[in-house]
N, C-alpha and C. Protein backbone atom coordinates (compact mmCIF):
# COMPACT_ATOMS: atom_id res chain seq x y z
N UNK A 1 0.85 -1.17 0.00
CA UNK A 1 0.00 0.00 0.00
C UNK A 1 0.90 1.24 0.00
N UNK A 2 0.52 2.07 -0.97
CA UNK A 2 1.88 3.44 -0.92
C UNK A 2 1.07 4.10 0.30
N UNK A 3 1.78 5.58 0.21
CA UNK A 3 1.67 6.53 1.38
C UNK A 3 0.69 7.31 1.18
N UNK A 4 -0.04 7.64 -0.03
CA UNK A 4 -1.16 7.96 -0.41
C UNK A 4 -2.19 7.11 -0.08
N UNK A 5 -2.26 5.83 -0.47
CA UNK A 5 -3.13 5.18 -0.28
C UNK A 5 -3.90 4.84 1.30
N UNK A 6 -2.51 4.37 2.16
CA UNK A 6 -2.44 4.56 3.57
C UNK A 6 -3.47 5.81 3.95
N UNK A 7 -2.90 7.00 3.51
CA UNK A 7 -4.16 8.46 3.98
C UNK A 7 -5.25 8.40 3.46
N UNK A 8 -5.63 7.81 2.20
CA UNK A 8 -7.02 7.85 1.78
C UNK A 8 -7.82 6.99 2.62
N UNK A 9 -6.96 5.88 3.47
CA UNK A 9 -8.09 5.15 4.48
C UNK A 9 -8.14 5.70 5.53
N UNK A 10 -7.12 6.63 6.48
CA UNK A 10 -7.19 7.22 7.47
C UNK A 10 -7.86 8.23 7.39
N UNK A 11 -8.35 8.43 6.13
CA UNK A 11 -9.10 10.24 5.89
C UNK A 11 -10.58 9.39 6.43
N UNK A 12 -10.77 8.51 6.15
CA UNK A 12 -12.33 8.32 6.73
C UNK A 12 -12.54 7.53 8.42
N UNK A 13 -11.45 7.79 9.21
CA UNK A 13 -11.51 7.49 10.11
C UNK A 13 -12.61 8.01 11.43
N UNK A 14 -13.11 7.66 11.97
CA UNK A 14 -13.98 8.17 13.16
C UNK A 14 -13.39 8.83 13.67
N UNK A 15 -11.70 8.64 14.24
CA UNK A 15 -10.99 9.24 15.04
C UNK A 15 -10.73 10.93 14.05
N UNK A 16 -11.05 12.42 14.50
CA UNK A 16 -10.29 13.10 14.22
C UNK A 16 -9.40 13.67 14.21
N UNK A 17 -8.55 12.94 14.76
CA UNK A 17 -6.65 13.15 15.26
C UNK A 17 -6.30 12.22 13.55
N UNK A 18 -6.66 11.15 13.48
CA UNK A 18 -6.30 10.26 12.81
C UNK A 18 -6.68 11.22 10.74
N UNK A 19 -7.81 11.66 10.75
CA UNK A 19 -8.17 12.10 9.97
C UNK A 19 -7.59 13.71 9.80
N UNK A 20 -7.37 14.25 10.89
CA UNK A 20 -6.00 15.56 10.66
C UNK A 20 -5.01 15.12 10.23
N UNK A 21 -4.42 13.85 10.60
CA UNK A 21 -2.69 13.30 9.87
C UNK A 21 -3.03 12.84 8.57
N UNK A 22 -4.31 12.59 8.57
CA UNK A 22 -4.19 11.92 7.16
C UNK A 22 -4.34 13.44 6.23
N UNK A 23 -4.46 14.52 6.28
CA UNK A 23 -4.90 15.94 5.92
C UNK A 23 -3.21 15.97 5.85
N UNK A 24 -3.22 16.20 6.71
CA UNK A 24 -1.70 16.40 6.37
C UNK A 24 -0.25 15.66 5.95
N UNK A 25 -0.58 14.02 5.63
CA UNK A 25 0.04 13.34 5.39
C UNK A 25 0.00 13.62 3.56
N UNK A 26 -1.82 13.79 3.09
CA UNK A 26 -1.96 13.59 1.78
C UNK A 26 -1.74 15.01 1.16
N UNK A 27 -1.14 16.10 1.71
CA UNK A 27 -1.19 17.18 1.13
C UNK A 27 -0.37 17.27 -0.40
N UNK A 28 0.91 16.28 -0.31
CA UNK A 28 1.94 16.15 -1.11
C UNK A 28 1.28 15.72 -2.26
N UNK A 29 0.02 14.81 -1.84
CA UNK A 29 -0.27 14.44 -3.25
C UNK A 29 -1.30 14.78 -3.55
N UNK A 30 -1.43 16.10 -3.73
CA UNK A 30 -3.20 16.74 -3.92
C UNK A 30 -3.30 16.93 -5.71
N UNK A 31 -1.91 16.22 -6.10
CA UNK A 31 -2.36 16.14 -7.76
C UNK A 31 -3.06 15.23 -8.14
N UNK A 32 -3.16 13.96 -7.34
CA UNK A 32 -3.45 12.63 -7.89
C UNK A 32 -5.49 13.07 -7.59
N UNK A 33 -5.85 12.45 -8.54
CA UNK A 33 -7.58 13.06 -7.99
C UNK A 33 -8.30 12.10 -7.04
N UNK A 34 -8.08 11.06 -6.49
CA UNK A 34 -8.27 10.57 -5.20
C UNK A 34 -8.35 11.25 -4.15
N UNK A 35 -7.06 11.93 -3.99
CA UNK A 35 -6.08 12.21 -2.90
C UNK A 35 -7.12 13.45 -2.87
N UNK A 36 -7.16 14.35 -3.82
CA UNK A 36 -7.81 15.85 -4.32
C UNK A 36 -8.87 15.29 -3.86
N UNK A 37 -9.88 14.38 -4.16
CA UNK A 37 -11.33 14.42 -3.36
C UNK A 37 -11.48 14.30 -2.02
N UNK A 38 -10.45 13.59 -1.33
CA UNK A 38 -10.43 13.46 -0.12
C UNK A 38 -10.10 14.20 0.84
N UNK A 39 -9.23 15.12 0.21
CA UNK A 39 -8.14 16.30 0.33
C UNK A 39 -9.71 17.75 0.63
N UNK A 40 -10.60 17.66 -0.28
CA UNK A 40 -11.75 18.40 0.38
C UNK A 40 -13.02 17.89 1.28
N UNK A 41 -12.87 17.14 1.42
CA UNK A 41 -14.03 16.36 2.34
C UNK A 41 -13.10 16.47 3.30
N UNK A 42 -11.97 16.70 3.49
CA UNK A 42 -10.92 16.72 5.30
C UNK A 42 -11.36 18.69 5.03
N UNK A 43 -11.06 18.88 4.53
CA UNK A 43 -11.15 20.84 4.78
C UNK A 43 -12.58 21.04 5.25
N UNK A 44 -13.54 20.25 4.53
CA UNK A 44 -14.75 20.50 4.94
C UNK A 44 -15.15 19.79 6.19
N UNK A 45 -14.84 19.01 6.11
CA UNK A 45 -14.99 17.99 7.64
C UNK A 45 -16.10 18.71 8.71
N UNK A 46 -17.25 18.25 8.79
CA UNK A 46 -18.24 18.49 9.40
C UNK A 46 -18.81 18.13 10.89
N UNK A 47 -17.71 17.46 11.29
CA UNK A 47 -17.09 17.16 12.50
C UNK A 47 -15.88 17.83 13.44
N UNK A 48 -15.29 18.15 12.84
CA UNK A 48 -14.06 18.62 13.80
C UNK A 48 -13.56 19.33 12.98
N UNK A 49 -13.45 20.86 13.36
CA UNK A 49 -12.82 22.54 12.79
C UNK A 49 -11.07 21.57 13.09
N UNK A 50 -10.59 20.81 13.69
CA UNK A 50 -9.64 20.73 13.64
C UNK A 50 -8.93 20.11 12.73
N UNK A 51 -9.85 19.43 12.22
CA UNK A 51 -9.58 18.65 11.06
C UNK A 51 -9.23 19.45 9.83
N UNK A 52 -10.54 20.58 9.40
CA UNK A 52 -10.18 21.56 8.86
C UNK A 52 -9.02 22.48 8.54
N UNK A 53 -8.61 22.97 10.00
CA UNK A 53 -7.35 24.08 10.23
C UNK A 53 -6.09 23.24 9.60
N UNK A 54 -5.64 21.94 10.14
CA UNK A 54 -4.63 21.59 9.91
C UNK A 54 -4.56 20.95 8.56
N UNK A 55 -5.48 20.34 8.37
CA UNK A 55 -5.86 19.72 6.18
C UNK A 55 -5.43 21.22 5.73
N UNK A 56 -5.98 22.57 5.68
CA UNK A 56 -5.79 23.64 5.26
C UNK A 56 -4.10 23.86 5.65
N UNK A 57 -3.92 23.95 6.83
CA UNK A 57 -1.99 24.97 7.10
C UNK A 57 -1.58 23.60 6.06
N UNK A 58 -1.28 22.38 6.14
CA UNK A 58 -0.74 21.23 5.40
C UNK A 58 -0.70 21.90 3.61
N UNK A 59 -1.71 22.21 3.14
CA UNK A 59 -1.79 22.22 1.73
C UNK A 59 -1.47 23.71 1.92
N UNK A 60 -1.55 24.66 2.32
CA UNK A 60 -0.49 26.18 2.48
C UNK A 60 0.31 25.55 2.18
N UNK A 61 1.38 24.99 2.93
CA UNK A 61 2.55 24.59 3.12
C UNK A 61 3.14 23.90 1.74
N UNK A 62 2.60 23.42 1.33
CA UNK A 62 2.75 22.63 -0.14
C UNK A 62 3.01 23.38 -1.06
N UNK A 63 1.98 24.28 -0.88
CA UNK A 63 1.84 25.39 -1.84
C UNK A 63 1.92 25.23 -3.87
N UNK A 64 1.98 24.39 -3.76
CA UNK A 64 2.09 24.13 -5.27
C UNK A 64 0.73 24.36 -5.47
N UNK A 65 0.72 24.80 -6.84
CA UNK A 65 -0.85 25.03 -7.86
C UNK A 65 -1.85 23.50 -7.53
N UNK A 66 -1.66 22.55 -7.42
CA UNK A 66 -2.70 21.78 -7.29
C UNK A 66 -3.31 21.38 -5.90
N UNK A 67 -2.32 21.95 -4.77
CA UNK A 67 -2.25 21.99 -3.78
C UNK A 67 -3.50 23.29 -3.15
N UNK A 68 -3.10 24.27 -3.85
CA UNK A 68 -4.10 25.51 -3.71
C UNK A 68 -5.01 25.57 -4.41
N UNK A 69 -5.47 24.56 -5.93
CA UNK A 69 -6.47 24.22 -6.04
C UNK A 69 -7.30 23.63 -5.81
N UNK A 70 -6.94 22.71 -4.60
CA UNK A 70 -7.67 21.97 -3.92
C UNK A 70 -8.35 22.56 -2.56
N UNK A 71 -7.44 23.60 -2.42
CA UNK A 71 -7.91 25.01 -0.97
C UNK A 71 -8.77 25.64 -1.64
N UNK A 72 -9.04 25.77 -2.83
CA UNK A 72 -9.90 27.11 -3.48
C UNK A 72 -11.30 26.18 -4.18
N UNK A 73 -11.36 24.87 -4.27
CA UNK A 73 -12.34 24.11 -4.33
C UNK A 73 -13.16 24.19 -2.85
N UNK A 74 -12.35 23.76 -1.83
CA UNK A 74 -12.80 23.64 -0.54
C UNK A 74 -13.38 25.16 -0.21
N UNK A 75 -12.77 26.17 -0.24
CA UNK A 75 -13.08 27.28 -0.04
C UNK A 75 -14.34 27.84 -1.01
N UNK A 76 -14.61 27.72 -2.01
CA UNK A 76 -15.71 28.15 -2.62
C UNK A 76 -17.27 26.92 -2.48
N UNK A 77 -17.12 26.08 -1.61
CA UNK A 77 -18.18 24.89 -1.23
C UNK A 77 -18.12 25.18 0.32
N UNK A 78 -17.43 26.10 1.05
CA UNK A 78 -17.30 26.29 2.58
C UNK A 78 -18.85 27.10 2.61
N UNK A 79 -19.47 27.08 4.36
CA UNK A 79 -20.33 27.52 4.85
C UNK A 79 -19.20 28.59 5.62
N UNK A 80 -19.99 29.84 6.13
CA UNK A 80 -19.17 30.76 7.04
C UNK A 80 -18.39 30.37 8.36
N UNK A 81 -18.52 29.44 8.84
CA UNK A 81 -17.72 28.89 9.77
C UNK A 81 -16.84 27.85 9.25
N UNK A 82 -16.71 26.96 8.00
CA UNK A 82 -15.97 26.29 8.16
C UNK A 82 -14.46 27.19 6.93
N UNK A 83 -15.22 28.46 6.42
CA UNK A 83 -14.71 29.33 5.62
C UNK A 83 -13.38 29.86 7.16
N UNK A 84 -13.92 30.16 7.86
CA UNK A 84 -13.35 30.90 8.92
C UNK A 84 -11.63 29.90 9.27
N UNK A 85 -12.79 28.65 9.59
CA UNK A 85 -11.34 27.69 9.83
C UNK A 85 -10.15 27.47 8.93
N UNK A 86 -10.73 27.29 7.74
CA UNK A 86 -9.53 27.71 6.16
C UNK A 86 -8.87 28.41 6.59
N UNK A 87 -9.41 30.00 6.43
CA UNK A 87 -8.53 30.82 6.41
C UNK A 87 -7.44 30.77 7.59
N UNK A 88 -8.07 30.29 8.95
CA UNK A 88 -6.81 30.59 10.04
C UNK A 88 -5.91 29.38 9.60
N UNK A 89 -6.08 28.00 9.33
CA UNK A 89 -5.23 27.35 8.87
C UNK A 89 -4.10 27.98 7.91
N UNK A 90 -4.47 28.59 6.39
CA UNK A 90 -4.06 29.41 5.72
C UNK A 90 -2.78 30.23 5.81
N UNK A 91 -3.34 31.11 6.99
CA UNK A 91 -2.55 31.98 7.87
C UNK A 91 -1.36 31.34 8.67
N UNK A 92 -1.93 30.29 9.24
CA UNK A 92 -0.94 29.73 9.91
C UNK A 92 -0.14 29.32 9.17
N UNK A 93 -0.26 28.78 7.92
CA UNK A 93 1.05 27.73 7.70
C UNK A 93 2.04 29.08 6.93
N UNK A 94 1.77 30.99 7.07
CA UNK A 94 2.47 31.91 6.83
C UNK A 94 3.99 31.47 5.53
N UNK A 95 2.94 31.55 4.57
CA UNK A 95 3.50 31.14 3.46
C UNK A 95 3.60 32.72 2.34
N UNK A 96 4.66 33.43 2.21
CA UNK A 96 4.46 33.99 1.55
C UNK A 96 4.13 34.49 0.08
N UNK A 97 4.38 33.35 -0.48
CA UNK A 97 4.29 32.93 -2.17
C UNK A 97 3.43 32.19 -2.65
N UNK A 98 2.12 31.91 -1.76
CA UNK A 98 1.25 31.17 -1.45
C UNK A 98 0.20 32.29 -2.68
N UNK A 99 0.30 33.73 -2.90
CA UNK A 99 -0.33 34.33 -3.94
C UNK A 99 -0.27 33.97 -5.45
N UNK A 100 1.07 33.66 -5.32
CA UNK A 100 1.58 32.97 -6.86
C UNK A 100 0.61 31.61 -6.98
N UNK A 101 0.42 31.28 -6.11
CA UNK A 101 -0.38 29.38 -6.91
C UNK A 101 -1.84 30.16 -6.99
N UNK A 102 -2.13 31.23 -6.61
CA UNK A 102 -3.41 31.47 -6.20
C UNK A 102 -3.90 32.56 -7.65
N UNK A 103 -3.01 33.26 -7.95
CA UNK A 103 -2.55 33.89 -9.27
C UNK A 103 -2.61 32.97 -10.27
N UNK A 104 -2.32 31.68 -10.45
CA UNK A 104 -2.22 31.07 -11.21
C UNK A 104 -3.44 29.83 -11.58
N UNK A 105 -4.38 30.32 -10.92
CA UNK A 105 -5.73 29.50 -10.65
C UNK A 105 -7.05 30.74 -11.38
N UNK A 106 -6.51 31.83 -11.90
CA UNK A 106 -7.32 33.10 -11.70
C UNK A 106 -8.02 32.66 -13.56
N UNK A 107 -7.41 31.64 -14.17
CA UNK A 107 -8.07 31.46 -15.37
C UNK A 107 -8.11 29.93 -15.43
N UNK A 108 -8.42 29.07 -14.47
CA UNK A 108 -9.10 27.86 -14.26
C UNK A 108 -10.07 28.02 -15.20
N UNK A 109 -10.16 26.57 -15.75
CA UNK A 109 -11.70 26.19 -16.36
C UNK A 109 -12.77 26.22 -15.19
N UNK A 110 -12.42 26.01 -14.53
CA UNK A 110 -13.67 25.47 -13.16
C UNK A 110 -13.91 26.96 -12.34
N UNK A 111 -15.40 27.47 -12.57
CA UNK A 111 -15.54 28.47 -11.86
C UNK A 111 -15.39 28.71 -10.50
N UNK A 112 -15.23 27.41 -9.79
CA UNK A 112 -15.51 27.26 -8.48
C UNK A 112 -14.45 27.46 -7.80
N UNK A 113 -13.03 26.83 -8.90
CA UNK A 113 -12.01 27.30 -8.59
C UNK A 113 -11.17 28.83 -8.67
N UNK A 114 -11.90 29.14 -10.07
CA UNK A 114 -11.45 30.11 -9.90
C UNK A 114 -12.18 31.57 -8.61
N UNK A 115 -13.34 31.22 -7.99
CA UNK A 115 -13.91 31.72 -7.26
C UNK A 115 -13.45 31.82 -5.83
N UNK A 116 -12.61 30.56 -5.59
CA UNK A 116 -12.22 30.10 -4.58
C UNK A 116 -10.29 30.66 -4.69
N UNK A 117 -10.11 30.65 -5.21
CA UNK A 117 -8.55 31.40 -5.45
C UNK A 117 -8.71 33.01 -5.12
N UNK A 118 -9.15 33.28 -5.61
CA UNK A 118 -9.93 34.87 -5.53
C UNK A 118 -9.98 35.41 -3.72
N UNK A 119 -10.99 34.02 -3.57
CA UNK A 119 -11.10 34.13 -1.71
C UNK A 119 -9.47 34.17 -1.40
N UNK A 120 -8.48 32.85 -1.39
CA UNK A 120 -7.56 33.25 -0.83
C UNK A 120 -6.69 34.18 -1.08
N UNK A 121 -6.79 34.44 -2.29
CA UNK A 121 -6.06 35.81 -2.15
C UNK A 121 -6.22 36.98 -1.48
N UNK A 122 -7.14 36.89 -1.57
CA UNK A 122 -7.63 38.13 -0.34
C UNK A 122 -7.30 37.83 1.06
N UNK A 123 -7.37 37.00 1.37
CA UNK A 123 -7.07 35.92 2.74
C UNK A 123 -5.04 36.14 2.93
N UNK A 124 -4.60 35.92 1.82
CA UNK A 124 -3.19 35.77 1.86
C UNK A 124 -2.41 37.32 1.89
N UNK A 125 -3.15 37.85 1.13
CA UNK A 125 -2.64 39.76 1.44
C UNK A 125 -3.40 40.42 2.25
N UNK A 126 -4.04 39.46 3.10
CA UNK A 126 -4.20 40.43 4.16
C UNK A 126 -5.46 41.22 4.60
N UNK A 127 -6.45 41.13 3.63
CA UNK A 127 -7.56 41.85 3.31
C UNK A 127 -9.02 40.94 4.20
N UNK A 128 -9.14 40.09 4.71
CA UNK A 128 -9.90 39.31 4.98
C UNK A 128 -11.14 40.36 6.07
């Protein structure tokens, strides 16, 4: 079983300690589209904001374009509280170049994405 695969079973765990590591275990591979679906059902996580914060600082941290397209999917399907938890995750993982992947999402085919890039940018300079 690779290391991806391993997180795609821990992402559906009861435990939400177990389902934060797996958020942050699968961030590396938020290209593969498994990983990417699972990768927003942990941001959204309707159970535990903690699950949220740290799936979110994890994919900051990554920061690559598919990485922040997977934050700007999650972010444009967020309700106002679980929008809230993004962003402090976001913040936390204090990424400064984190505008560039977000810049680079601004002519996505997918409106949702590009709707959701938009949010963090505003989120990442400061404007929130």
């Amino acid at each position: 079983m690779s290391a991806w695969e391993a997180g795609l079973v821990a992402a559906s765990s009861p435990s939400w300690e177990r389902r934060a590591g797996a958020g942050r275990d699968l961030a590396a591979f938020a290209e593969v589209p498994e990983v990417a679906e699972a990768l927003v059902r942990l941001l959204l996580d309707a159970e535990d904001t903690a699950v949220t914060r740290r799936t979110a600082e994890a994919l900051a941290r990554v920061g690559s374009v598919a990485a922040v397209r997977v934050l700007a999917r999650a972010v444009a399907g967020a309700d106002d509280g679980q929008a809230d938890w993004l962003e402090t995750g976001v913040l936390d993982a204090e990424v400064p170049d984190l505008a560039a992947a977000c810049a680079a999402l601004a002519w996505d085919r997918d409106e949702e994405v590009r709707r959701g890039a938009a949010e963090l940018m505003v989120w990442v300079r400061g404007g929130s």
